[in-house]
PDB file of N, CA and C in Angstrom:
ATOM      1  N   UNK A   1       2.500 -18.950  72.960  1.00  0.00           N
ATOM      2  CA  UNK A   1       1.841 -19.669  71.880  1.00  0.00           C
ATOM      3  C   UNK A   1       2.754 -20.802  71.443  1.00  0.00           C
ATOM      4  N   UNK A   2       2.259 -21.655  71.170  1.00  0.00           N
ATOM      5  CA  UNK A   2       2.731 -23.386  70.798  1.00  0.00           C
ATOM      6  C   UNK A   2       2.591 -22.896  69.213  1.00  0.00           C
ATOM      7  N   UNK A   3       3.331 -23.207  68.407  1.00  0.00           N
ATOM      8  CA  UNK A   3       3.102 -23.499  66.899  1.00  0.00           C
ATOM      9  C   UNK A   3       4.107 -24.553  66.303  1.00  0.00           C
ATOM     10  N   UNK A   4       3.650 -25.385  65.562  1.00  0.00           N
ATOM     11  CA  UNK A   4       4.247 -26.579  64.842  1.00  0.00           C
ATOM     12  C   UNK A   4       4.233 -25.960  63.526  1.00  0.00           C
ATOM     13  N   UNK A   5       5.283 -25.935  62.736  1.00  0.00           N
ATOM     14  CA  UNK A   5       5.031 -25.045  61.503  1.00  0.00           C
ATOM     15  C   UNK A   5       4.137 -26.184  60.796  1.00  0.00           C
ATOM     16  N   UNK A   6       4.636 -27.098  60.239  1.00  0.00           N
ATOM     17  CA  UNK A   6       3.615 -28.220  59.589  1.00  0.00           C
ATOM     18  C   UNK A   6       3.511 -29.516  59.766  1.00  0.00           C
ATOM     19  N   UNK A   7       2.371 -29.727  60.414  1.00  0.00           N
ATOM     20  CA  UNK A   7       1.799 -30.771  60.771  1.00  0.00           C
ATOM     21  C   UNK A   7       1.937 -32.008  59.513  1.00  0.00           C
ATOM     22  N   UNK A   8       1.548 -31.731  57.991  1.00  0.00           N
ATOM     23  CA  UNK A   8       1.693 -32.110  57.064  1.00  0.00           C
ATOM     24  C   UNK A   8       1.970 -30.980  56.258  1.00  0.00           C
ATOM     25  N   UNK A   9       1.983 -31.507  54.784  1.00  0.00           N
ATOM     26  CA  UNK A   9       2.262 -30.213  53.792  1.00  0.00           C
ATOM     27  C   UNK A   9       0.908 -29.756  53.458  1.00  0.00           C
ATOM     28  N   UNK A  10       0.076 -29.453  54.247  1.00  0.00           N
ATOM     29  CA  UNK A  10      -1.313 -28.649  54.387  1.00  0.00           C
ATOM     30  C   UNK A  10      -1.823 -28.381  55.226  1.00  0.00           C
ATOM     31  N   UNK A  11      -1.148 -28.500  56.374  1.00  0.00           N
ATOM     32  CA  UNK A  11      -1.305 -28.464  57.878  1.00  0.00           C
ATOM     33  C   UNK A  11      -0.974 -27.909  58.705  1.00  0.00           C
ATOM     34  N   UNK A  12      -1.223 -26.904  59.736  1.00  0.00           N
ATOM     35  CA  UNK A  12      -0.697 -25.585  60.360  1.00  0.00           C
ATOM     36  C   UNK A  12      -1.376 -26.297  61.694  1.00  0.00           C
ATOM     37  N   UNK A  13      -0.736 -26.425  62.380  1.00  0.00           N
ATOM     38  CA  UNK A  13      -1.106 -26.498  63.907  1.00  0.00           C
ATOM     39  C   UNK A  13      -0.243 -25.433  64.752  1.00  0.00           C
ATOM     40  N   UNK A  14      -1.667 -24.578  65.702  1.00  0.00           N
ATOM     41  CA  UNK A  14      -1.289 -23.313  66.719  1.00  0.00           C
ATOM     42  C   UNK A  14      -1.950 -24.339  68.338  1.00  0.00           C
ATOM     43  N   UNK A  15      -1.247 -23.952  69.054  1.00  0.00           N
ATOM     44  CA  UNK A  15      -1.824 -24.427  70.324  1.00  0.00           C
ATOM     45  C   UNK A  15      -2.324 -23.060  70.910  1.00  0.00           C
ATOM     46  N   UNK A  16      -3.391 -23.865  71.280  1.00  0.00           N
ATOM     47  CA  UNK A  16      -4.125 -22.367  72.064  1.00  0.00           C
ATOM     48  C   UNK A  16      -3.573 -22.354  73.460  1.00  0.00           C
ATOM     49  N   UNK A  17      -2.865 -21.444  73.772  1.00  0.00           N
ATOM     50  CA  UNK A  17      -2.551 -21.313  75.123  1.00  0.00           C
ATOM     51  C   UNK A  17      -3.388 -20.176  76.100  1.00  0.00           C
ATOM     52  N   UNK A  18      -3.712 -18.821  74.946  1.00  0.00           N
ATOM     53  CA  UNK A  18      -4.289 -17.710  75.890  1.00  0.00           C
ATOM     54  C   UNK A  18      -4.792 -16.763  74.630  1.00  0.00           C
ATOM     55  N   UNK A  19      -5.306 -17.473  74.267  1.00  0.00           N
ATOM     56  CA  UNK A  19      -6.489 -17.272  72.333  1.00  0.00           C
ATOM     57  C   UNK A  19      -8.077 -17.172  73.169  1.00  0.00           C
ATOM     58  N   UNK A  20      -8.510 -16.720  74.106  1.00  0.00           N
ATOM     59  CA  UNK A  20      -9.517 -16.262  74.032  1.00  0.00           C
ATOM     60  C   UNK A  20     -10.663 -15.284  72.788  1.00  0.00           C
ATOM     61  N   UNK A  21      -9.657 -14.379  72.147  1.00  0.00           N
ATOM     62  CA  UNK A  21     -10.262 -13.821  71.414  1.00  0.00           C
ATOM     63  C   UNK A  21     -10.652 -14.597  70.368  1.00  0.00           C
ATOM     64  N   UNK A  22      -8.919 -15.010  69.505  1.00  0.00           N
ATOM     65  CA  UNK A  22      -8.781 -15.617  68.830  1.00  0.00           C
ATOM     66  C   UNK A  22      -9.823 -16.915  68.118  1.00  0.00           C
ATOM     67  N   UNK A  23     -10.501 -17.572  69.732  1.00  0.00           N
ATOM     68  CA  UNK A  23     -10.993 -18.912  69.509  1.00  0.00           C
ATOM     69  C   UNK A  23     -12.011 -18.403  68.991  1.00  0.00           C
ATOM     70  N   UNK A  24     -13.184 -17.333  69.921  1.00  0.00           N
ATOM     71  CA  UNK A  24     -14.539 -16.369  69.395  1.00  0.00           C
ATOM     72  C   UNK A  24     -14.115 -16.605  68.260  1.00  0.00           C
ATOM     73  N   UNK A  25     -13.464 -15.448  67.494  1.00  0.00           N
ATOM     74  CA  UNK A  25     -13.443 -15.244  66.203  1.00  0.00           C
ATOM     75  C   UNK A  25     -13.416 -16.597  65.758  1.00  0.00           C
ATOM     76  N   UNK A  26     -12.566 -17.591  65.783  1.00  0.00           N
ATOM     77  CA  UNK A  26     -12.425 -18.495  64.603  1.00  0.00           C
ATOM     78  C   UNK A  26     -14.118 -19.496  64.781  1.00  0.00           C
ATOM     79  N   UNK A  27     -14.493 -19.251  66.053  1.00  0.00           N
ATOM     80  CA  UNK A  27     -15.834 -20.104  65.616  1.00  0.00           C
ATOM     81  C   UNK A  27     -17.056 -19.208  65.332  1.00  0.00           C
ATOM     82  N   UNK A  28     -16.471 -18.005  64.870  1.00  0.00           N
ATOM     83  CA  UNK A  28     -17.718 -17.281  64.259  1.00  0.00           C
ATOM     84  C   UNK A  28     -17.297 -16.818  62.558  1.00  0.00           C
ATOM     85  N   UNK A  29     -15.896 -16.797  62.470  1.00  0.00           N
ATOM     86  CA  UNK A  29     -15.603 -17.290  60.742  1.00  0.00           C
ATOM     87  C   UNK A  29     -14.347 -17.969  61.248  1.00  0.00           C
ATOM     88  N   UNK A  30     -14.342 -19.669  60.303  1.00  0.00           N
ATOM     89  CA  UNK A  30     -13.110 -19.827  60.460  1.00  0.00           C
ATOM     90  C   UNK A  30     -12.454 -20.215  59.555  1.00  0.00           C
ATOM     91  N   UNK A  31     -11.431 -19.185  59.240  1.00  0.00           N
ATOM     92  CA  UNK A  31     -10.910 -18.703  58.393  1.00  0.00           C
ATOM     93  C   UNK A  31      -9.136 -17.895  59.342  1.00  0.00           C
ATOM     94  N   UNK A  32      -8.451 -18.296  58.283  1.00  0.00           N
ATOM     95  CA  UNK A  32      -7.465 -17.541  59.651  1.00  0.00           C
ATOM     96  C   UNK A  32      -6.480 -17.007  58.128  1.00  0.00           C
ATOM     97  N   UNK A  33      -5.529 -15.976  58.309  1.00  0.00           N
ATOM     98  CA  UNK A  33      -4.584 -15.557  57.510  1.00  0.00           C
ATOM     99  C   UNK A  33      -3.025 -15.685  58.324  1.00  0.00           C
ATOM    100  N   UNK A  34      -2.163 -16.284  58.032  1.00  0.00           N
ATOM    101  CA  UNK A  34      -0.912 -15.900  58.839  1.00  0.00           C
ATOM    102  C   UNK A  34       0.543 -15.429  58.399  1.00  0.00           C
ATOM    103  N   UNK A  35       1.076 -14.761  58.689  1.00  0.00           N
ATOM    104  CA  UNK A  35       2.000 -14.023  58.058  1.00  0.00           C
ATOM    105  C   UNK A  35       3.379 -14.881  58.351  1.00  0.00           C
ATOM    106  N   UNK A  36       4.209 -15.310  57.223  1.00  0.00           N
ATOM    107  CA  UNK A  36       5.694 -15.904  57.792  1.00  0.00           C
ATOM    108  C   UNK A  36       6.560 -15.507  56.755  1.00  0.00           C
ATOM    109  N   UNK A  37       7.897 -15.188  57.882  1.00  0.00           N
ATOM    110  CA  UNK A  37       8.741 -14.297  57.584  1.00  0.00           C
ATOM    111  C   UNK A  37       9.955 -15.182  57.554  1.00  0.00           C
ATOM    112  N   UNK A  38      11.125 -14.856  56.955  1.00  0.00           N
ATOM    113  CA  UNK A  38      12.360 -15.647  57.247  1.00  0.00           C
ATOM    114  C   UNK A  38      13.601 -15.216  57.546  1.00  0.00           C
ATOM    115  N   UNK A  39      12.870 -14.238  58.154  1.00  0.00           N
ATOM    116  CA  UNK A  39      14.315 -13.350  59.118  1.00  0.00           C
ATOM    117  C   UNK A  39      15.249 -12.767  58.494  1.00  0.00           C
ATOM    118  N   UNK A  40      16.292 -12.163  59.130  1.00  0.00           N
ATOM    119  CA  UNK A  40      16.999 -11.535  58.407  1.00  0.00           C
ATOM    120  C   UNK A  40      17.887 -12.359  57.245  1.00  0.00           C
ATOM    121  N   UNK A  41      18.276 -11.730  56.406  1.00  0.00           N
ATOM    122  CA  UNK A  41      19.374 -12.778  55.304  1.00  0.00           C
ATOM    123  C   UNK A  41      18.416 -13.858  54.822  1.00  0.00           C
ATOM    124  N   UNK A  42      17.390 -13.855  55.123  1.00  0.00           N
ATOM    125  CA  UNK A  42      17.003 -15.139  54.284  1.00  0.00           C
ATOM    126  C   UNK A  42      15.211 -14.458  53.116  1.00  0.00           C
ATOM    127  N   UNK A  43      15.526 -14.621  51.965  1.00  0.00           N
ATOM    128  CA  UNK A  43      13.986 -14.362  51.258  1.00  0.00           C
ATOM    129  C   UNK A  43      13.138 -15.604  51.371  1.00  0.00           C
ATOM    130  N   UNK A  44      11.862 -14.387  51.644  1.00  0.00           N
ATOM    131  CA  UNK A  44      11.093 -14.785  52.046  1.00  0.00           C
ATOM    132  C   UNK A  44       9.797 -14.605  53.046  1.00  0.00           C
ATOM    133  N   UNK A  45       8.913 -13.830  52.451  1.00  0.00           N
ATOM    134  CA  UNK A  45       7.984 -14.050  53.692  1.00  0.00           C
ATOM    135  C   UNK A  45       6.574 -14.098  52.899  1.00  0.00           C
ATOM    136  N   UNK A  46       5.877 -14.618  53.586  1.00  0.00           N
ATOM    137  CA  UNK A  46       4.662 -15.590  52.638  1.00  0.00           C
ATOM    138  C   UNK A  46       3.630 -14.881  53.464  1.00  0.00           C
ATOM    139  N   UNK A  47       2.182 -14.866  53.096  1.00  0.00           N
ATOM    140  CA  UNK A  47       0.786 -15.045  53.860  1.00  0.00           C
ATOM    141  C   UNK A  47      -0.037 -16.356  53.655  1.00  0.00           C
ATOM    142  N   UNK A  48      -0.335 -17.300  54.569  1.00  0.00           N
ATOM    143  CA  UNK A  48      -1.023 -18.365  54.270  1.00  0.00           C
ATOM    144  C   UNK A  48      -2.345 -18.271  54.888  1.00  0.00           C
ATOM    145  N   UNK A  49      -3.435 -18.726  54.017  1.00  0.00           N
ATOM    146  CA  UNK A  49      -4.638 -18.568  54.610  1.00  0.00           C
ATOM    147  C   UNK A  49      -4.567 -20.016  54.417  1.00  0.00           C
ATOM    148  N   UNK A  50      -6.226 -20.369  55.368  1.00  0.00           N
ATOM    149  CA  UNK A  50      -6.698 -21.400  55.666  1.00  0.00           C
ATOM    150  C   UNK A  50      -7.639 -21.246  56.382  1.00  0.00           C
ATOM    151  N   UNK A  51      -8.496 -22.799  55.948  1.00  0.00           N
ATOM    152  CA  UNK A  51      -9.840 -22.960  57.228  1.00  0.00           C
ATOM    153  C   UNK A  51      -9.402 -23.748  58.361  1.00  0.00           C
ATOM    154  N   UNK A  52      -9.866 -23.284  59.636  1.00  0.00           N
ATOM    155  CA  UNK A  52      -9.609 -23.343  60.632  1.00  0.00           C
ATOM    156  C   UNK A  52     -10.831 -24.085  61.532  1.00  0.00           C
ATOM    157  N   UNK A  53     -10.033 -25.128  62.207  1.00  0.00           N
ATOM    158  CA  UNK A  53     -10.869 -26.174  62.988  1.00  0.00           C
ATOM    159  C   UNK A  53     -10.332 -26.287  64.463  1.00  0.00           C
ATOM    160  N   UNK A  54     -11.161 -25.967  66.121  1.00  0.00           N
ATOM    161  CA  UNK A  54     -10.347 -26.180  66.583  1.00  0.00           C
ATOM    162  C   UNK A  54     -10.496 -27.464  67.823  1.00  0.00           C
ATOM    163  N   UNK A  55      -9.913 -27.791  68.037  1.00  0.00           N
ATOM    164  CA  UNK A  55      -9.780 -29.205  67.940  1.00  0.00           C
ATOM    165  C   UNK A  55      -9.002 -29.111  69.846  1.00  0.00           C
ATOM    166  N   UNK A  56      -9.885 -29.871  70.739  1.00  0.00           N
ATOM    167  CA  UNK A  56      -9.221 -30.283  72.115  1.00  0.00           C
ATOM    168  C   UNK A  56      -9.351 -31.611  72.766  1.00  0.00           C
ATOM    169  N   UNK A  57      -9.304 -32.680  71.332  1.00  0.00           N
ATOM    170  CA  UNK A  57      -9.259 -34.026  72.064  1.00  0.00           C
ATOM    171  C   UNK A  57      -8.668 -34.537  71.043  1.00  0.00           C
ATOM    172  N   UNK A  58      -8.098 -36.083  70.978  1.00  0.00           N
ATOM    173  CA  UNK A  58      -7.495 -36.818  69.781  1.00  0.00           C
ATOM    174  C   UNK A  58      -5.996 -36.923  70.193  1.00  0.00           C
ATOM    175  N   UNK A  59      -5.893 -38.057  69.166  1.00  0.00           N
ATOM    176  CA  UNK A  59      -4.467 -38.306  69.265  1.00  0.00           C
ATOM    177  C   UNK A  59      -3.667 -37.101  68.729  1.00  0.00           C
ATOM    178  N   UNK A  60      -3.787 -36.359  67.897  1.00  0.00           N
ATOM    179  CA  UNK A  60      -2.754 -35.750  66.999  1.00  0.00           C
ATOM    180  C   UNK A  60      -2.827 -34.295  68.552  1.00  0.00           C
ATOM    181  N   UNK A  61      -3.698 -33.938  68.980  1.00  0.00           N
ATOM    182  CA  UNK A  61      -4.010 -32.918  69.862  1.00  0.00           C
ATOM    183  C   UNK A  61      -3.363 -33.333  70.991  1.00  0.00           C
ATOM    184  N   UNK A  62      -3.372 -34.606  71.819  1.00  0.00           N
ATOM    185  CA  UNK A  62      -2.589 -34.921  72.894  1.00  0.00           C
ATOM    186  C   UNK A  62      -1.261 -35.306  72.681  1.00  0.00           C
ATOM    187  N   UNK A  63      -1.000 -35.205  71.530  1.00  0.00           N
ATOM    188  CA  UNK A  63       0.430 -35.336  71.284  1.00  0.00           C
ATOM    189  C   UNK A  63       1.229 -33.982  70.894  1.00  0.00           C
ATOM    190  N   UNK A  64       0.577 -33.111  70.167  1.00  0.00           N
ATOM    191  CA  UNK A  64       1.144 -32.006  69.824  1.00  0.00           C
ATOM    192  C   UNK A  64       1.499 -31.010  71.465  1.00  0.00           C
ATOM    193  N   UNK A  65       0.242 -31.154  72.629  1.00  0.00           N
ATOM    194  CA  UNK A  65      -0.054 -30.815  73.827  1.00  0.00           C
ATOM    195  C   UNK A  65       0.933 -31.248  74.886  1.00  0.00           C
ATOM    196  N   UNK A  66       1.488 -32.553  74.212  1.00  0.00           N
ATOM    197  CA  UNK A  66       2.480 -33.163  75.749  1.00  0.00           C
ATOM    198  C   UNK A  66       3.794 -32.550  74.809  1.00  0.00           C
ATOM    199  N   UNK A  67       4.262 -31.637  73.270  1.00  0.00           N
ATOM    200  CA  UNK A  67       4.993 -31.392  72.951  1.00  0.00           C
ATOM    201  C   UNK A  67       5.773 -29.889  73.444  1.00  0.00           C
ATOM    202  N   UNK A  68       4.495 -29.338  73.169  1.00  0.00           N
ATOM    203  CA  UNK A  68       3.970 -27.767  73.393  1.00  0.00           C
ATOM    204  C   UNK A  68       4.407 -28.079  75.615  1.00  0.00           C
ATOM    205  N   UNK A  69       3.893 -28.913  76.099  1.00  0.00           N
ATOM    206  CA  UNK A  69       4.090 -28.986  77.610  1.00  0.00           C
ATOM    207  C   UNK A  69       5.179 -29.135  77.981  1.00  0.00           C
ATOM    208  N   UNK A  70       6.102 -29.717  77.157  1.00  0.00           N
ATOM    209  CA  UNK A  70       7.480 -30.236  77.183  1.00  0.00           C
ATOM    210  C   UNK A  70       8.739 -29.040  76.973  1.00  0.00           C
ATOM    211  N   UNK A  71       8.408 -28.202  76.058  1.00  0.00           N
ATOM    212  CA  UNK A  71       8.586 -26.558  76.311  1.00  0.00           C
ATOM    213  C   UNK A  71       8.563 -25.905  77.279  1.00  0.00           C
ATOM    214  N   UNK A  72       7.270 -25.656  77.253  1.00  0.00           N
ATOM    215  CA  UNK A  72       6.803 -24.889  78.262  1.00  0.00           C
ATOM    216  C   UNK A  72       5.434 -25.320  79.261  1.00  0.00           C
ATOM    217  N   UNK A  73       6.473 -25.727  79.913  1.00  0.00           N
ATOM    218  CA  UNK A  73       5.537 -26.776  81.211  1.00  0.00           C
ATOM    219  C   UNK A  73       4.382 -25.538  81.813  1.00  0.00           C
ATOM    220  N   UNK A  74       4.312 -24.439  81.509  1.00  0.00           N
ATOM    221  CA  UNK A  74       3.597 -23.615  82.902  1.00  0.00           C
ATOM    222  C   UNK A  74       2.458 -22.939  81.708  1.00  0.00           C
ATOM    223  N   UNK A  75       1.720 -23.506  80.425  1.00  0.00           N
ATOM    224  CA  UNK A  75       1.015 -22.903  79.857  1.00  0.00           C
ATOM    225  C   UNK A  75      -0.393 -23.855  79.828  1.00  0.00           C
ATOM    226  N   UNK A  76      -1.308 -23.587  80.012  1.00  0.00           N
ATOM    227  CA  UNK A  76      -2.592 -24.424  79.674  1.00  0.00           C
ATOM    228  C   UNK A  76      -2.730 -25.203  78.219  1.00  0.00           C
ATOM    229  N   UNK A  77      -2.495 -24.918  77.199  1.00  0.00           N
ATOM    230  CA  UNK A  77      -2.106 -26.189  76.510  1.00  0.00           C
ATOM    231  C   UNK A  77      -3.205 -26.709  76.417  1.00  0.00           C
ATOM    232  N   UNK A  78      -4.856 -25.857  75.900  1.00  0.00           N
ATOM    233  CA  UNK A  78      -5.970 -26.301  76.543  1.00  0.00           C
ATOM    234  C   UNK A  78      -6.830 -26.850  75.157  1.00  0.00           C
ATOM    235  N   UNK A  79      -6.445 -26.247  73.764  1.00  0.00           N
ATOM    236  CA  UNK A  79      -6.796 -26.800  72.197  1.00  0.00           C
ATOM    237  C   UNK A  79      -5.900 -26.360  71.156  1.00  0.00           C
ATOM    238  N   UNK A  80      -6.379 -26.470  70.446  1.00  0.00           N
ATOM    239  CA  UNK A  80      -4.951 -25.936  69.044  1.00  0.00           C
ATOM    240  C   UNK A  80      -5.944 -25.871  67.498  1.00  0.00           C
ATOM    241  N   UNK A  81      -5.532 -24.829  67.379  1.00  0.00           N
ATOM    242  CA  UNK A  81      -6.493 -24.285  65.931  1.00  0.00           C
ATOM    243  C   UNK A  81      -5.681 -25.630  64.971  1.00  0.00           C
ATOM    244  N   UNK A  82      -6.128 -26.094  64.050  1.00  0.00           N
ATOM    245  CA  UNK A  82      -5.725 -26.729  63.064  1.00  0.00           C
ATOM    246  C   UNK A  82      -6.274 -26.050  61.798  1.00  0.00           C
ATOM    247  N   UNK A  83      -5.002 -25.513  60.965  1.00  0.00           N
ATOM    248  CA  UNK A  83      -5.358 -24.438  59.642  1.00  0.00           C
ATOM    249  C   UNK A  83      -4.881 -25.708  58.309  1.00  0.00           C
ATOM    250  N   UNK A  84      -5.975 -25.933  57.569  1.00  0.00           N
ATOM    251  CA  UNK A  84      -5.710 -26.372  56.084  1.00  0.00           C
ATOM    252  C   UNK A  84      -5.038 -25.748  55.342  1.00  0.00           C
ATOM    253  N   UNK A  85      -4.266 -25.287  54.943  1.00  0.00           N
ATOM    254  CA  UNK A  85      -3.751 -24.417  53.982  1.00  0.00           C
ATOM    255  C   UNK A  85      -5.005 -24.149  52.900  1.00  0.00           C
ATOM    256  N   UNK A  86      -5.129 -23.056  52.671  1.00  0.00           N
ATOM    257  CA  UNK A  86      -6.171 -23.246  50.906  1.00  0.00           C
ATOM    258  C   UNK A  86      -5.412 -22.440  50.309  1.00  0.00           C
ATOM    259  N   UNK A  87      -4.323 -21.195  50.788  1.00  0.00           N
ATOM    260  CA  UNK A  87      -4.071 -20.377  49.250  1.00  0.00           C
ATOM    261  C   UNK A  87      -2.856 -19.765  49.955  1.00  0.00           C
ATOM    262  N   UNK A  88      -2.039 -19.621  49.346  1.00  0.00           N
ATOM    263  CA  UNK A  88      -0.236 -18.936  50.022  1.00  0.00           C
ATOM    264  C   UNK A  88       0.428 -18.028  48.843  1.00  0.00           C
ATOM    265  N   UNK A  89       0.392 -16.446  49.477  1.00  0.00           N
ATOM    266  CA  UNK A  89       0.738 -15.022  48.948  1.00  0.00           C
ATOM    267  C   UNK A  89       1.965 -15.050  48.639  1.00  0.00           C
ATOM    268  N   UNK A  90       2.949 -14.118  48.290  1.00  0.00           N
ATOM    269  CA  UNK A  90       4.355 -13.921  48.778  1.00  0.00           C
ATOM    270  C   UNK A  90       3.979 -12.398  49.184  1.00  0.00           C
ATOM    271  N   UNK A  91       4.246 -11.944  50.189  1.00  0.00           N
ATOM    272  CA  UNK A  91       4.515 -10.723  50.500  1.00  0.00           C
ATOM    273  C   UNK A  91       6.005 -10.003  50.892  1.00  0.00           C
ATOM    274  N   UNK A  92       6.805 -10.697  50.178  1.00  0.00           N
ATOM    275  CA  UNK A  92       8.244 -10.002  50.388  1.00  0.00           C
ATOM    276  C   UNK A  92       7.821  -8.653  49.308  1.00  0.00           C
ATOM    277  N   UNK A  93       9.010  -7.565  49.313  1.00  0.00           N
ATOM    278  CA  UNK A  93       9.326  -6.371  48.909  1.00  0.00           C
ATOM    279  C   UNK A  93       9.269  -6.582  47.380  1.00  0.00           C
ATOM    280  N   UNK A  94       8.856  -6.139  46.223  1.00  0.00           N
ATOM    281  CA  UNK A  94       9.454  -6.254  45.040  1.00  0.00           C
ATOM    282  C   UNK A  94       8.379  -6.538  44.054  1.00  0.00           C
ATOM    283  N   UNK A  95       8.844  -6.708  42.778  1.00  0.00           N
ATOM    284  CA  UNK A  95       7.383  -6.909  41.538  1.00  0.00           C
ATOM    285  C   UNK A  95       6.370  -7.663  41.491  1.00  0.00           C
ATOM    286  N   UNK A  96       6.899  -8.822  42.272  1.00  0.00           N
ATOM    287  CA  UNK A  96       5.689  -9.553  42.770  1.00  0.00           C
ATOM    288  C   UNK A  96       5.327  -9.989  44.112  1.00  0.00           C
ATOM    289  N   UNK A  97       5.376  -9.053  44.736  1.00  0.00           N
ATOM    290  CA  UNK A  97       4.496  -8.934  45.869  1.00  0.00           C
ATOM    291  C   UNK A  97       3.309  -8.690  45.891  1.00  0.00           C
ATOM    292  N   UNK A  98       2.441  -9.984  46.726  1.00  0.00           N
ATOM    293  CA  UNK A  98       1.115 -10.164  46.756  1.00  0.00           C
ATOM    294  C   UNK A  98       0.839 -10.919  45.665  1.00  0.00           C
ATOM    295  N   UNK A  99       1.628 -11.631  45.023  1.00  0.00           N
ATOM    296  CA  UNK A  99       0.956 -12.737  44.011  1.00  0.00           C
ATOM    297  C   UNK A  99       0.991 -14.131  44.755  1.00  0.00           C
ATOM    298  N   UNK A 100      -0.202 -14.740  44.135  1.00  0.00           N
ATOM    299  CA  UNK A 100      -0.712 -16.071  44.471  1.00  0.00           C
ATOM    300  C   UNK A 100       0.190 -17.136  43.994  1.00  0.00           C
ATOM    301  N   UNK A 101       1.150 -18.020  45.196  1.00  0.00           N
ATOM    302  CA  UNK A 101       1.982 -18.896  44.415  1.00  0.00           C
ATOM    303  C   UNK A 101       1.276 -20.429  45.068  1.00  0.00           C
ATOM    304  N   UNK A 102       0.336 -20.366  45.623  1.00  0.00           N
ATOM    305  CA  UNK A 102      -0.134 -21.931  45.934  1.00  0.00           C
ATOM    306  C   UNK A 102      -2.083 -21.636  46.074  1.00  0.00           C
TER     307      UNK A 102
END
């Protein structure tokens, strides 16, 4: 999987490399939730939802595609979900976990 953490500051780009399921689902709700973590030693791990568009032509798509290829030359690289941000959780450990901070 190709991921650009942010495209803009509302902007989640995933490259679809082998999202068969994935794609179904998002064009029958699209809607996506994603979980990010910040590893060990660092706080932090969020849930971001968003609506989800997915997108296999355009400039921003053939560029993210020759980025994602430039990696990893041997993946199809064939569309890329584009997620809006609409609403971001915190799900770290503690009193406020699961509150709405965006």
């Amino acid at each position: 999987m190709g991921a650009k953490a942010l495209a803009d500051s509302e902007t989640i780009l995933v490259m679809d490399n082998f999202m068969q399921k994935t794609v179904a689902n998002i064009r029958e709700n699209p809607k996506a939730a994603i979980y990010v973590w910040g590893g060990e030693g660092v706080k932090g791990c969020f849930q971001v939802h968003g609506d989800v568009t997915y997108v296999n032509e355009g400039e921003q798509f053939e560029a993210f595609r020759k980025e994602t290829l430039a990696r990893m030359p041997n993946v199809p690289a064939k569309g890329m979900l584009v997620i809006k941000i609409t609403d971001v959780y915190t799900c770290a450990a503690g009193p406020g976990a699961g509150d709405k901070i965006v």
